[in-house]
Every structure is written in C-alpha cells, then in structure tokens.
C-alpha atoms as a PDB file:
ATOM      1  CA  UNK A   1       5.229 -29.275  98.449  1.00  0.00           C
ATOM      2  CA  UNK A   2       7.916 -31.599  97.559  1.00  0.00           C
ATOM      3  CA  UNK A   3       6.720 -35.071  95.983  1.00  0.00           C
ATOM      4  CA  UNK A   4       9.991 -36.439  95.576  1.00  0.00           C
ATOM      5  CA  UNK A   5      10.929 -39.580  97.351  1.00  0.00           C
ATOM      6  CA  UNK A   6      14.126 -40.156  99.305  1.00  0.00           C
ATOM      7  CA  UNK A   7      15.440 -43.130  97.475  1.00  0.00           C
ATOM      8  CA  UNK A   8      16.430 -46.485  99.733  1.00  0.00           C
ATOM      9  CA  UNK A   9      19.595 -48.341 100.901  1.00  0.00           C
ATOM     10  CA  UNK A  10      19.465 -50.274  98.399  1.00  0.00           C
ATOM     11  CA  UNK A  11      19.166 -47.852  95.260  1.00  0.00           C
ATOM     12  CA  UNK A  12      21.941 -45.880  96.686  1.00  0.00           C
ATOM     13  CA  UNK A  13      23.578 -49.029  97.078  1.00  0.00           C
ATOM     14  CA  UNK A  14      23.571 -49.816  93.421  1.00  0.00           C
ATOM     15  CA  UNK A  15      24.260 -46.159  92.405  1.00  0.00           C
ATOM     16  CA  UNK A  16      27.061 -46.339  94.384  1.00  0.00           C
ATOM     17  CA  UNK A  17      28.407 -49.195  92.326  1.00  0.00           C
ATOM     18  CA  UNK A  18      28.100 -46.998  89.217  1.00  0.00           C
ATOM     19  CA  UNK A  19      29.782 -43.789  91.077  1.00  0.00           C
ATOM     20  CA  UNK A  20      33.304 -45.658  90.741  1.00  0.00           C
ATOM     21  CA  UNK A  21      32.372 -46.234  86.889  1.00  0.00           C
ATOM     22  CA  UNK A  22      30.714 -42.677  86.221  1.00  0.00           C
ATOM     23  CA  UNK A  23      34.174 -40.831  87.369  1.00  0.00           C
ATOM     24  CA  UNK A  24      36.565 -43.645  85.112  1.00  0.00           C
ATOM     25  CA  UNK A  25      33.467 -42.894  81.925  1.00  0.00           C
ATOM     26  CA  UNK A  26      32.963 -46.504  82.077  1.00  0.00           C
ATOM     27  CA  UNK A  27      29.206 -46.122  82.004  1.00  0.00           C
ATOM     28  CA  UNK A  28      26.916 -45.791  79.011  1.00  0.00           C
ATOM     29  CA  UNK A  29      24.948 -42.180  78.078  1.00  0.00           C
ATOM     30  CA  UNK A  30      21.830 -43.502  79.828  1.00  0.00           C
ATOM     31  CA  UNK A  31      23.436 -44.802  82.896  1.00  0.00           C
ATOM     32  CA  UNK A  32      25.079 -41.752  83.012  1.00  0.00           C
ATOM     33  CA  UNK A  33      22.371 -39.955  82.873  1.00  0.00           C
ATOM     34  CA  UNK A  34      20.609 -41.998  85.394  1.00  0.00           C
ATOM     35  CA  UNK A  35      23.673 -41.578  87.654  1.00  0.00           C
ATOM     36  CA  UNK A  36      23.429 -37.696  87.092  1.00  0.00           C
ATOM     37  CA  UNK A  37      19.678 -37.540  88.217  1.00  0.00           C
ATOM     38  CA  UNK A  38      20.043 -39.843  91.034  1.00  0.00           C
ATOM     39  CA  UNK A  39      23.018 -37.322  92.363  1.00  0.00           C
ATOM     40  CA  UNK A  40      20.914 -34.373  91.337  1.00  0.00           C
ATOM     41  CA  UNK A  41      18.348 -35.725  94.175  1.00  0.00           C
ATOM     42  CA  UNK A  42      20.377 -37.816  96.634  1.00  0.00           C
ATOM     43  CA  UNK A  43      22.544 -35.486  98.636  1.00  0.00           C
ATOM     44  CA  UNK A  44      24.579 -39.306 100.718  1.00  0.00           C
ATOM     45  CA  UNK A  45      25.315 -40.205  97.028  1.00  0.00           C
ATOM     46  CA  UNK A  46      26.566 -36.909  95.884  1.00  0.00           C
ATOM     47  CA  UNK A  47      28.618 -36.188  99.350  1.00  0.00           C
ATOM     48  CA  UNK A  48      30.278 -40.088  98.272  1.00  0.00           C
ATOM     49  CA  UNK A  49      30.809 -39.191  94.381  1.00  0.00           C
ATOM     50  CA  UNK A  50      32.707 -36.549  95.952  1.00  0.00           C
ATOM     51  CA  UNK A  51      34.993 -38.177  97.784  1.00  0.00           C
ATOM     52  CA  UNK A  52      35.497 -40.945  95.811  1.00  0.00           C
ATOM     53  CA  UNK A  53      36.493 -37.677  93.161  1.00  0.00           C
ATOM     54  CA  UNK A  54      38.860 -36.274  95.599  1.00  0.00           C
ATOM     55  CA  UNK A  55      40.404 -39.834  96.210  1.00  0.00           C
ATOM     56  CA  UNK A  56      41.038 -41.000  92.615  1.00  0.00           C
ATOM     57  CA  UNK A  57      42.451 -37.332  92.541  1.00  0.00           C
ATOM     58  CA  UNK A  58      45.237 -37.664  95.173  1.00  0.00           C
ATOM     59  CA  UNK A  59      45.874 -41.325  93.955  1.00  0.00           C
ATOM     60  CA  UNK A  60      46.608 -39.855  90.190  1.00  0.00           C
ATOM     61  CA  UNK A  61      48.792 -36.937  91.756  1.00  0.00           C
ATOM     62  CA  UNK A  62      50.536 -39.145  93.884  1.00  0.00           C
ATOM     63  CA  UNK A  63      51.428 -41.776  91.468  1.00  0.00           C
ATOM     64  CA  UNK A  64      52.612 -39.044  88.982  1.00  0.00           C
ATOM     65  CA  UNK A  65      55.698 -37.888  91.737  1.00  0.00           C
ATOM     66  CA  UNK A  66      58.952 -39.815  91.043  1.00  0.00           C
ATOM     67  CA  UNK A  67      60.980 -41.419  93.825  1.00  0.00           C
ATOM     68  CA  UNK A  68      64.397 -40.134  94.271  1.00  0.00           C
ATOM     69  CA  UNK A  69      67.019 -41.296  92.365  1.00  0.00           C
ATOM     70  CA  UNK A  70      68.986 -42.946  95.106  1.00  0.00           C
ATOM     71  CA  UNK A  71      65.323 -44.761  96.837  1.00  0.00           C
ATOM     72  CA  UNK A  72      65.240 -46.184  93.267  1.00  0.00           C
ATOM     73  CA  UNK A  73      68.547 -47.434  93.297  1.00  0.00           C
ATOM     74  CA  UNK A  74      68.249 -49.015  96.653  1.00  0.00           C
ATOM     75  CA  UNK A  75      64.798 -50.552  95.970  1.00  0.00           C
ATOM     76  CA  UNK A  76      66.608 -52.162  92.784  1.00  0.00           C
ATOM     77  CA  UNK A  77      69.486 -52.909  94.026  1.00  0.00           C
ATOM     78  CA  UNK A  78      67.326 -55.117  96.969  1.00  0.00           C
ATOM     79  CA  UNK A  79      65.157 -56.747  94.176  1.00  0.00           C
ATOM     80  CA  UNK A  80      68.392 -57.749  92.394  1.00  0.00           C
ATOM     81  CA  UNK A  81      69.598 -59.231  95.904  1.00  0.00           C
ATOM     82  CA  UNK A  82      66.082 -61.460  96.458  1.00  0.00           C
ATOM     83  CA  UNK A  83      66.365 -62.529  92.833  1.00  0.00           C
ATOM     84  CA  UNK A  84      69.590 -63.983  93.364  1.00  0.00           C
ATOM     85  CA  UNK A  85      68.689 -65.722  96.717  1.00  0.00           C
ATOM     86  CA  UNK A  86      65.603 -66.965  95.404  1.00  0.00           C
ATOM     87  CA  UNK A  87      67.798 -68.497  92.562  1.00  0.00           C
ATOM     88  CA  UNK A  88      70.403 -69.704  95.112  1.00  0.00           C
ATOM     89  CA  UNK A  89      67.685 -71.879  97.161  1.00  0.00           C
ATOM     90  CA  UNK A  90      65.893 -73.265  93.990  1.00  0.00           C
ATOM     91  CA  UNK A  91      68.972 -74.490  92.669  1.00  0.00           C
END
C-alpha cells in the first residue's frame, strides 16, 4: 500500500524555484536535501530538473565554441562603425 501523497501545484511550484538553484549549488545542505527528497517522490519535478540539466548543459557547451576569426572581425569592425556614428550625432 503506498501512503505517500502526490504533492500539489503549489509545492512543485516552489521546488521548482529551487531546481534552478540546486543545479548552480546555490542552495543550503538542508534545502538540498529537501530538494533531493521532493525529486526522489515527484516524478513532474524530476522530468523538469532534467531538462533544466540538459539546458544549462547545451548553454555552457555552446558558449564555450569561439566564433570565427573573420565573424569577430566583422562584428568589431560594425561596433567600431556605430560608435563613431553615435559620436557623430551627439556632437
């Protein structure tokens, strides 16, 4: 017989909060444990901690890659161009 009871909207509302925290390590021991028992028995929360896992993944991998050399040059050589029109109007 299982006693456990499926916790509501709202609880996995405010766990959800703490997800985003619990994967940075931004959360004390005991909310971390509380986050780790609440996943342990809430199968929505654990399916989101997931994804939000896989996300901040891809994000970090993607913002590791370096533009090509000549993308960088154009993107600063456009920046340079605003700066100097920006300059020209104000003055």
């Amino acid at each position: 017989m299982n006693d456990r009871q499926d916790p509501s909207a709202a609880e996995c509302a405010d766990f959800f909060e703490q997800i985003v925290f619990f994967i940075d390590n931004e959360l004390a021991e005991a909310d971390c444990t509380a986050v780790r028992k609440h996943l342990d028995s809430c199968n929505p929360c654990l399916e989101k901690y997931d994804l939000q896992r896989t996300m901040k993944a891809v994000v970090a991998r993607s913002c590791a890659e370096h533009a090509p050399s000549e993308l960088r040059d154009k993107v600063m050589l456009r920046l340079q161009q605003v700066r100097v029109e920006i300059t020209t109007t104000e003055g």
